[in-house]
N, C-alpha and C. Protein backbone atom coordinates (compact mmCIF):
# COMPACT_ATOMS: atom_id res chain seq x y z
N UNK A 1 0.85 -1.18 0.00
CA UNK A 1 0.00 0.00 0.00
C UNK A 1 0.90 1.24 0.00
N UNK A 2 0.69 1.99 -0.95
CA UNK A 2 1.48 3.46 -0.96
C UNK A 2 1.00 4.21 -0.11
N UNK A 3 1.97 5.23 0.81
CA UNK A 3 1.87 6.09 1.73
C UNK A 3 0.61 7.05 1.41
N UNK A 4 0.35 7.54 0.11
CA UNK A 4 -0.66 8.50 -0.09
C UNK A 4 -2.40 7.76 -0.56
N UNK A 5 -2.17 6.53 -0.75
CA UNK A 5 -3.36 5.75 -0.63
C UNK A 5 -3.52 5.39 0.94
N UNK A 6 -2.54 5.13 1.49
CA UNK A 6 -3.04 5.12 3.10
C UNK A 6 -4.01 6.60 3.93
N UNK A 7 -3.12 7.91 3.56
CA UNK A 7 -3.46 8.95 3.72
C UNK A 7 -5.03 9.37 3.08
N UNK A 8 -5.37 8.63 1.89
CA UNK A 8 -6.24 9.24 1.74
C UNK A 8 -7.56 8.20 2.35
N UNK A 9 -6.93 6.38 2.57
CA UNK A 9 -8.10 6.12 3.27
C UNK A 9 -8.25 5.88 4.70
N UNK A 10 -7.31 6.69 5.52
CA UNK A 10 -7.52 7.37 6.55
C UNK A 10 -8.41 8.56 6.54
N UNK A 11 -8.47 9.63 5.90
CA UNK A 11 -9.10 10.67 5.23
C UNK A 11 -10.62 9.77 5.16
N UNK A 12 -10.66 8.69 4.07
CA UNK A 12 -12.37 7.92 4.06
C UNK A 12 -12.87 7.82 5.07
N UNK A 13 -12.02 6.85 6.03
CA UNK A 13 -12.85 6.44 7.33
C UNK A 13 -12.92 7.80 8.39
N UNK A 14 -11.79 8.62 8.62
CA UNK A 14 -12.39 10.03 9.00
C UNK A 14 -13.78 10.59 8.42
N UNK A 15 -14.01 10.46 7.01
CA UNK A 15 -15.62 10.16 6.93
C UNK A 15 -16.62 9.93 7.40
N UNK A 16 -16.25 8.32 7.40
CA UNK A 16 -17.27 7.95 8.30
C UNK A 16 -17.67 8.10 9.95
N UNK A 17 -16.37 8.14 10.52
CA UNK A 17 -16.53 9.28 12.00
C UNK A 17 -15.54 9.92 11.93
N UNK A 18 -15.88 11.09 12.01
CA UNK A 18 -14.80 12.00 12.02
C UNK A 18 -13.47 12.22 13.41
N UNK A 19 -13.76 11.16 14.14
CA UNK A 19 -13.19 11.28 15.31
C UNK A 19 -12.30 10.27 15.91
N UNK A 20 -12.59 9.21 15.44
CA UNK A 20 -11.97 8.00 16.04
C UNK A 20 -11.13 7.67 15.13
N UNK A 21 -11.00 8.05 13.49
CA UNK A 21 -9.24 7.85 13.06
C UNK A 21 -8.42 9.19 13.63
N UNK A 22 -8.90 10.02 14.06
CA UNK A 22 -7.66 10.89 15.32
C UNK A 22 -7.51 10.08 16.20
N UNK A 23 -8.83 9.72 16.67
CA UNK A 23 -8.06 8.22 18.13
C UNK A 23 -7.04 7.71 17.66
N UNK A 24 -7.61 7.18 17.23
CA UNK A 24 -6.91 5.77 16.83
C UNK A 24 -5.42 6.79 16.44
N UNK A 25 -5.08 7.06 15.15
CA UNK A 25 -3.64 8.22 15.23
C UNK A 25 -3.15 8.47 15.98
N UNK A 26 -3.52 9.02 17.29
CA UNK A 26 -2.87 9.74 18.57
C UNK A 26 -2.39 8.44 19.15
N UNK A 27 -3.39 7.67 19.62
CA UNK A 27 -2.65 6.61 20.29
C UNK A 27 -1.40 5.74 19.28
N UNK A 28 -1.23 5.63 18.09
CA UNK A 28 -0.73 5.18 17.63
C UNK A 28 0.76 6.08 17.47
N UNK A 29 0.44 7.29 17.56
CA UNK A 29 1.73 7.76 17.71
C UNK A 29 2.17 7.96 18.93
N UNK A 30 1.62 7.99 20.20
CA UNK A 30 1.50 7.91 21.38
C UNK A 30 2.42 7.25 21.37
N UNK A 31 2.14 5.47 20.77
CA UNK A 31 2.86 4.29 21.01
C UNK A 31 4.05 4.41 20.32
N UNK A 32 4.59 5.06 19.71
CA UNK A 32 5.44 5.48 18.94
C UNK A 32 5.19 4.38 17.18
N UNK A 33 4.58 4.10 16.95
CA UNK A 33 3.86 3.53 15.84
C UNK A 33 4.60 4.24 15.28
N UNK A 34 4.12 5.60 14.46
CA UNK A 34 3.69 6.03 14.36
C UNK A 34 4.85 7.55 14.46
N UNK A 35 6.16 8.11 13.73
CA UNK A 35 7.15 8.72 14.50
C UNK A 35 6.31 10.43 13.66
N UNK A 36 6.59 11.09 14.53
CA UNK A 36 5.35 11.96 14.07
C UNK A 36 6.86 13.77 14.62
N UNK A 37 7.01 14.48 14.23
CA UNK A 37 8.02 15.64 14.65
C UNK A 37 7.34 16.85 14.01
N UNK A 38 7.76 17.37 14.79
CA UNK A 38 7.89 19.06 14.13
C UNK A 38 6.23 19.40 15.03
N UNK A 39 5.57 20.25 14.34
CA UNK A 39 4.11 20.34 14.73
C UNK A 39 3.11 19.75 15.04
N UNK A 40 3.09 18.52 14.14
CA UNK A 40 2.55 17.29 14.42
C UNK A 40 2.47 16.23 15.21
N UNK A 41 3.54 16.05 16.16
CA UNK A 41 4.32 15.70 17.26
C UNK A 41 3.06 15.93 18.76
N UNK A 42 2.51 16.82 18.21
CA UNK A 42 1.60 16.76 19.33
C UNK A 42 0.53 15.91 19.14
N UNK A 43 -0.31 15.29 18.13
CA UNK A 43 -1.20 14.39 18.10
C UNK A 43 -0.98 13.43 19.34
N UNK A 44 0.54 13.01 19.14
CA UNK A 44 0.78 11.88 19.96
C UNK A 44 1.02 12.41 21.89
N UNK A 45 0.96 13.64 22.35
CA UNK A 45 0.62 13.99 23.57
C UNK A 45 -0.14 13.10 24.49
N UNK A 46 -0.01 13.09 25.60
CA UNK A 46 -1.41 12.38 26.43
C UNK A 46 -2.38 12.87 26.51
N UNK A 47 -2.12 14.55 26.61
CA UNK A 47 -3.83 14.92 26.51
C UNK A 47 -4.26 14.68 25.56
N UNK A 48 -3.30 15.06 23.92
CA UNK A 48 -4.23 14.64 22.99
C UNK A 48 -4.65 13.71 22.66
N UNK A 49 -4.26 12.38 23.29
CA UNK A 49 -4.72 10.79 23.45
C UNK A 49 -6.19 10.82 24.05
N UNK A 50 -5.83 11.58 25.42
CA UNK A 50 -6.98 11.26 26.16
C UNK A 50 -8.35 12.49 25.55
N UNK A 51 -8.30 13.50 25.12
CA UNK A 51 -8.97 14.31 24.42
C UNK A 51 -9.47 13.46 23.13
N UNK A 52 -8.83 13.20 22.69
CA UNK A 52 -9.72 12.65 21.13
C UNK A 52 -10.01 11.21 21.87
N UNK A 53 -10.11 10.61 22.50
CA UNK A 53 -10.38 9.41 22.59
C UNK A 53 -12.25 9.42 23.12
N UNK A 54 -11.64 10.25 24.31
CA UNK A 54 -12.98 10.50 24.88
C UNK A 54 -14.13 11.01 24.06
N UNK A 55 -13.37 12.63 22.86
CA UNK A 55 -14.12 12.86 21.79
C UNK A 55 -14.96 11.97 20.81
N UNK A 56 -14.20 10.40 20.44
CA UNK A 56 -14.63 9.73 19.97
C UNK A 56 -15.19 8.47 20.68
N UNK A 57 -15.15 8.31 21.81
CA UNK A 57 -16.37 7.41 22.45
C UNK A 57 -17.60 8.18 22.05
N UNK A 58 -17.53 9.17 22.43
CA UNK A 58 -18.68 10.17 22.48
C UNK A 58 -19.28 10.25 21.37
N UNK A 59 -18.76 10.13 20.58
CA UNK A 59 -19.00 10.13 18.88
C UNK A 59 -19.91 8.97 18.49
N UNK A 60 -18.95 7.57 18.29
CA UNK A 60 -19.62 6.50 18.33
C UNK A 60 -21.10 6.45 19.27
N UNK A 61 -21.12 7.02 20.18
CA UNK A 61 -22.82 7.14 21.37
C UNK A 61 -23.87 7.99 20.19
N UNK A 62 -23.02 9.33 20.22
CA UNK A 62 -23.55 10.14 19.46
C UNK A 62 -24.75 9.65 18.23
N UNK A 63 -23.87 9.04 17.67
CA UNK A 63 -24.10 8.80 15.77
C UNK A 63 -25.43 8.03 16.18
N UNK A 64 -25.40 7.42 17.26
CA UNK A 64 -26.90 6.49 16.94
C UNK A 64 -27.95 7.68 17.36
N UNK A 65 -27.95 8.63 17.79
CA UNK A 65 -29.09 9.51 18.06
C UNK A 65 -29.73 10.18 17.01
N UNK A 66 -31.36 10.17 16.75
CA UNK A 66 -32.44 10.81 15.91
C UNK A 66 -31.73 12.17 15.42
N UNK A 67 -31.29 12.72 16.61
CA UNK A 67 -31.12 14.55 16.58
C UNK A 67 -29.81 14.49 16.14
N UNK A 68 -28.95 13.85 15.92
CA UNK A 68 -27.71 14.02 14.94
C UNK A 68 -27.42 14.81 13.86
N UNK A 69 -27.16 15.63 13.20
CA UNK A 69 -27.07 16.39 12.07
C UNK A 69 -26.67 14.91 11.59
N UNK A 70 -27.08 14.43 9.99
CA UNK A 70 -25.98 13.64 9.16
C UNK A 70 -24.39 14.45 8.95
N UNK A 71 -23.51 13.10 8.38
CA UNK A 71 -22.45 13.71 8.07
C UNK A 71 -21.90 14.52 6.88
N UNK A 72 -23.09 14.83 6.08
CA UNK A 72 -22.78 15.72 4.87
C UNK A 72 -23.56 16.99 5.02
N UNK A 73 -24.26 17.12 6.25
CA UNK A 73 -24.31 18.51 6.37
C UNK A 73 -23.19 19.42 6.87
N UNK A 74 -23.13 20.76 6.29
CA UNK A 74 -21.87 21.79 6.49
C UNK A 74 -20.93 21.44 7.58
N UNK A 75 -21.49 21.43 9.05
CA UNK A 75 -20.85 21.44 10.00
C UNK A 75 -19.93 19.98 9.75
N UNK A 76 -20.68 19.06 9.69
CA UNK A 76 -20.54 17.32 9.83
C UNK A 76 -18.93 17.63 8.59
N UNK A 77 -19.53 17.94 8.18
CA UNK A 77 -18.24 17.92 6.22
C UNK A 77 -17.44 18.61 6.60
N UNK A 78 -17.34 19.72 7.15
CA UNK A 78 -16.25 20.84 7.26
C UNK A 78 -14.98 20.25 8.11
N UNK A 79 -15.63 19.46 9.25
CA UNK A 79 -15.17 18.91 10.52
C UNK A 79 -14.21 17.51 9.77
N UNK A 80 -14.79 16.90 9.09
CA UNK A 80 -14.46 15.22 8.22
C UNK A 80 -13.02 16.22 7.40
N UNK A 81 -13.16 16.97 6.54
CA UNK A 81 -12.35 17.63 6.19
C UNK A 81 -11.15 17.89 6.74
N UNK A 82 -11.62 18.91 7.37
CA UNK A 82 -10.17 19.59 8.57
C UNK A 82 -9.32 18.13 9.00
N UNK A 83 -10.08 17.01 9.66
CA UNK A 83 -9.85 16.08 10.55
C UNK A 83 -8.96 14.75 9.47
N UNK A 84 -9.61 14.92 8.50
CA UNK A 84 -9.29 13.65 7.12
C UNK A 84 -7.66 14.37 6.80
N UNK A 85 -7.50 15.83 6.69
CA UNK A 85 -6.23 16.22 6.01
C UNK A 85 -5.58 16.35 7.36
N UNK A 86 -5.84 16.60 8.73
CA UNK A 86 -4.89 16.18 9.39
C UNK A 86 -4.63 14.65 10.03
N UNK A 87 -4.94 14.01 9.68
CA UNK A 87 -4.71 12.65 10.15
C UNK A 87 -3.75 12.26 8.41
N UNK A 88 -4.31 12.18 7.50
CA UNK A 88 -3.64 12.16 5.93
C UNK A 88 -2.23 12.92 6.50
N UNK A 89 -2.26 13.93 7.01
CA UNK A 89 -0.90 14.62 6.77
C UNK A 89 0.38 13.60 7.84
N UNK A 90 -0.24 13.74 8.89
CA UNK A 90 0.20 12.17 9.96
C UNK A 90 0.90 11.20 9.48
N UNK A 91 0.13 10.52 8.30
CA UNK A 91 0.29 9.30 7.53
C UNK A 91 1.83 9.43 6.71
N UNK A 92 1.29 10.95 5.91
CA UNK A 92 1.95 11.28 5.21
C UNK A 92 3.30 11.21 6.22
N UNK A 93 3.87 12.17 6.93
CA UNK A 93 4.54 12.22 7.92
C UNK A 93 5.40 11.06 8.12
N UNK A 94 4.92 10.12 8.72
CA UNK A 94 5.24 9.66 9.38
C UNK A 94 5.96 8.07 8.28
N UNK A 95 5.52 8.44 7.20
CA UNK A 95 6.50 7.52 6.25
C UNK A 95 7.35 8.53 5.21
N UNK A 96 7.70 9.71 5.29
CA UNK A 96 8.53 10.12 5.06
C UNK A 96 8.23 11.32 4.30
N UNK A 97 6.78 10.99 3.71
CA UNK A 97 6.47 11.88 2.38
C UNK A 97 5.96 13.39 2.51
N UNK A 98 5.48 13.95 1.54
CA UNK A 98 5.03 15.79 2.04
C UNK A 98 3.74 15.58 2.78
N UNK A 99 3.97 16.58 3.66
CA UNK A 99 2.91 16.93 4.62
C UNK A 99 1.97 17.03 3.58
N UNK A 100 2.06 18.02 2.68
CA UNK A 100 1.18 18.48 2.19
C UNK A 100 -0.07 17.76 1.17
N UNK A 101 1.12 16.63 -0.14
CA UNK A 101 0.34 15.57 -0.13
C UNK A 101 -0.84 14.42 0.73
N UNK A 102 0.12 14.41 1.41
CA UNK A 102 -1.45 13.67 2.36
C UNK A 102 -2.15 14.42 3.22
N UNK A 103 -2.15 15.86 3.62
CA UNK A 103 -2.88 16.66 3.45
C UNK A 103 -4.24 16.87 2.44
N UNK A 104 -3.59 16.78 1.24
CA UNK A 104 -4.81 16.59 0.36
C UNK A 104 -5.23 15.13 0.23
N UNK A 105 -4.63 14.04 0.33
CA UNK A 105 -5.45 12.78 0.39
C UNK A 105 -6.01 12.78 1.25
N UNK A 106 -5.92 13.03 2.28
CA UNK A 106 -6.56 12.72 3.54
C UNK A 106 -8.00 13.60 3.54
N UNK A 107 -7.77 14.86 3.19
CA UNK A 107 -8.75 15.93 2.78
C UNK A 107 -10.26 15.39 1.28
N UNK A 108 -9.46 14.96 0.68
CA UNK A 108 -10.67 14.43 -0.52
C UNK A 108 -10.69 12.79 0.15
N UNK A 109 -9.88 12.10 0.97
CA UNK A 109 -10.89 11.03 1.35
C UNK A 109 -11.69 11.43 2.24
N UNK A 110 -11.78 12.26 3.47
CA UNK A 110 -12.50 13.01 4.16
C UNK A 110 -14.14 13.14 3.02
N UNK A 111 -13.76 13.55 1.95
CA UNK A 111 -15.01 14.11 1.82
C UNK A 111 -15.79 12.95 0.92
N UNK A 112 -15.15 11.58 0.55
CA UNK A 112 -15.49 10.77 -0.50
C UNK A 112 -15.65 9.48 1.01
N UNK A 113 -15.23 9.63 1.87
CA UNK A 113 -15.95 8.89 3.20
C UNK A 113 -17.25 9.50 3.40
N UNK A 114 -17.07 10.69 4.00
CA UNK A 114 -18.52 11.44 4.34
C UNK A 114 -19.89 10.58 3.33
N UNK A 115 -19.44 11.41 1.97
CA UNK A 115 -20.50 10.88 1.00
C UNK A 115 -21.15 9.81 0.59
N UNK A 116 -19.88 8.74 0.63
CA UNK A 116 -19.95 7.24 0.48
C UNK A 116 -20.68 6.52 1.57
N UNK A 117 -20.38 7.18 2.64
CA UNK A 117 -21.19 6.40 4.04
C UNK A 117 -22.01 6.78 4.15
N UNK A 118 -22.31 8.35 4.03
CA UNK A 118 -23.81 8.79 3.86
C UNK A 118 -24.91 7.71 2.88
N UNK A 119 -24.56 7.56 1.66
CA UNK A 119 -25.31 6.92 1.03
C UNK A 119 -25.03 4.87 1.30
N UNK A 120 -24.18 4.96 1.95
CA UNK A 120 -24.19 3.90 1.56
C UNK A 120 -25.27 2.86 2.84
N UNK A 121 -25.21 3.86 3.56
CA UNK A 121 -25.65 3.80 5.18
C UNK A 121 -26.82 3.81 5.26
N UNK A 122 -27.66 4.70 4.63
CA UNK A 122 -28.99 5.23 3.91
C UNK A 122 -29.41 4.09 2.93
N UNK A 123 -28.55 3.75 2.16
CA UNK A 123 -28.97 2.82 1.40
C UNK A 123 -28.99 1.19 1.69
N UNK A 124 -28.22 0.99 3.00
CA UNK A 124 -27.94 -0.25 3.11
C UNK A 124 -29.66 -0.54 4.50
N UNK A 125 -29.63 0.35 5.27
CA UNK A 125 -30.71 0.42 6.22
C UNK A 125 -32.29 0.39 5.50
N UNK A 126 -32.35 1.03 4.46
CA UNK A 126 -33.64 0.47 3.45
C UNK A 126 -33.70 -0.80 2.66
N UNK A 127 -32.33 -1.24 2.37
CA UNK A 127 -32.35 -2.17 1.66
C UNK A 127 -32.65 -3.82 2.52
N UNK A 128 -31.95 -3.60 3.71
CA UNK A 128 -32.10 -4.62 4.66
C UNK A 128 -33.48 -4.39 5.47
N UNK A 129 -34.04 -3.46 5.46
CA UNK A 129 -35.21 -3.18 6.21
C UNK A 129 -34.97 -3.62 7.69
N UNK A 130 -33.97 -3.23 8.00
CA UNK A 130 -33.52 -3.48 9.74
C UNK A 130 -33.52 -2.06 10.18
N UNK A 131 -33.42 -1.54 11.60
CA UNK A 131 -32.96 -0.58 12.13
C UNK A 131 -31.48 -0.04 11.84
N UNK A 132 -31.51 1.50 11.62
CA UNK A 132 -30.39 1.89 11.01
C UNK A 132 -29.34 1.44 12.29
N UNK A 133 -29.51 0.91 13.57
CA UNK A 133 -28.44 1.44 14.57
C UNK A 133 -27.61 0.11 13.89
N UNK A 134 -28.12 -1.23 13.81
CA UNK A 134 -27.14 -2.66 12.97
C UNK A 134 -26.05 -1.62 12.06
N UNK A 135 -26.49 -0.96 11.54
CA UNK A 135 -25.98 -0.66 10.29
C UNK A 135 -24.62 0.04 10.81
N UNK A 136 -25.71 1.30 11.86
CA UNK A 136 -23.92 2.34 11.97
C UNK A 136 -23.61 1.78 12.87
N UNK A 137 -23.61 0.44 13.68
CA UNK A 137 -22.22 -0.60 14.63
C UNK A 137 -21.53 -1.47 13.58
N UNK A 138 -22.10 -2.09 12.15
CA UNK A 138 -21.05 -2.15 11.52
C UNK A 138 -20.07 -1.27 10.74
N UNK A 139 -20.67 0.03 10.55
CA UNK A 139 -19.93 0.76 10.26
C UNK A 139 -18.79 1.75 11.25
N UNK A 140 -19.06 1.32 12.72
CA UNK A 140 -18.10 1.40 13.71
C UNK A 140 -17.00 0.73 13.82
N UNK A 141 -17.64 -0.58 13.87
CA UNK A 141 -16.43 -1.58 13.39
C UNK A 141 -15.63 -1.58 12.17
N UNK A 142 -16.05 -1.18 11.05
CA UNK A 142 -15.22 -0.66 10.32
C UNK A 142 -14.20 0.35 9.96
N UNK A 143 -14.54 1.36 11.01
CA UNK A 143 -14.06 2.40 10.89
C UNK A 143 -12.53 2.46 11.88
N UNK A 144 -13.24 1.71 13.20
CA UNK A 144 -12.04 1.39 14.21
C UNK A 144 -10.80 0.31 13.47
N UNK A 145 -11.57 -0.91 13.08
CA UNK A 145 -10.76 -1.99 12.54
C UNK A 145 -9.67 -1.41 11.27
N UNK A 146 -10.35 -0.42 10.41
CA UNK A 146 -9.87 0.12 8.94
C UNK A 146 -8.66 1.14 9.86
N UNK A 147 -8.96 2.06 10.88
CA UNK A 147 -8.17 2.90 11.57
C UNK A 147 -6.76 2.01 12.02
N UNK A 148 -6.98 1.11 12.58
CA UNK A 148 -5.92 0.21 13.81
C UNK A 148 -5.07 -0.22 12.12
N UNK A 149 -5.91 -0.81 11.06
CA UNK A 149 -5.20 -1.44 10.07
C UNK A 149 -4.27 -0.55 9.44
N UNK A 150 -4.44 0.84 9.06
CA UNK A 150 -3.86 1.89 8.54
C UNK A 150 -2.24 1.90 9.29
N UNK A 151 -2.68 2.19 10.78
CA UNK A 151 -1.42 2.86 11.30
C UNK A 151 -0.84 1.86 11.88
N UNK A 152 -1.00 0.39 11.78
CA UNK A 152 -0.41 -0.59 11.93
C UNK A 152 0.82 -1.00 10.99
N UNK A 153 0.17 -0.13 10.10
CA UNK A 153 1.54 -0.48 8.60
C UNK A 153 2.82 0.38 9.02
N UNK A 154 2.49 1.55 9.89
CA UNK A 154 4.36 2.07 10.17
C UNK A 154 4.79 2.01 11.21
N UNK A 155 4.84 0.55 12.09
CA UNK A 155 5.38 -0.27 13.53
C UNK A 155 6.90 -0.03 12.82
């Protein structure tokens, strides 16, 4: 897997929650996974471990609630964005390449997660005629499992 296809499907699953591939990142550079310098260096902090982690329990609770904005409204997208090109830039980082490249992978998978899970999520909960919550716990599990798999590649 090339460094900027990692970046950008870190960026996807930031998509799909915008919060728990920063988990997952922080702790991974935390663990030193993950060798992260300069500005970026702080993802891997303890607060910022324990800050995004908690952010993204909260998240995962979140997503099953009625009153949720979806994730392709402004706020939901803007957030997948910001969050997809800094975790992409991480990736990028941390195997050698430009910030800035996986910056932008991470940034257009950000927004091709959002969209893709939006519909696909929408579409998979009508199609199965089950309750949407089945749907977004497998798409939790995907998102955590796809996260751990990403930043497992630079031990």
């Amino acid at each position: 897997m090339t460094t900027l296809f990692a970046a950008f499907l870190i960026g996807a699953l930031t998509g799909l929650r915008s919060l728990t591939p920063a988990a997952v990142t922080a702790w991974a550079a935390h663990l030193g996974w993950l060798k992260l310098d300069g500005t970026l260096a702080f993802i891997g902090s303890l607060p910022a471990v324990v800050i995004l982690t908690l952010l993204a329990a909260g998240e995962l609770v979140a997503d099953k609630m009625p009153w949720i904005p979806n994730r392709i409204s402004v706020p939901g997208l803007i957030a997948r964005i910001i969050l997809g090109k800094l975790m992409g830039a991480c990736i990028a980082v941390a195997a050698g390449q430009s910030i800035w490249l996986g910056a932008v992978c991470g940034a257009v998978g950000g927004i091709v997660g959002a969209f893709g899970g939006y519909y696909a999520r929408t579409r998979s909960v009508k199609a199965l005629g089950k309750p949407d919550i089945y749907v977004a716990l497998v798409e939790d599990l995907i998102c955590v499992a796809g996260s751990l798999w990403i930043v497992s590649r630079f031990q």
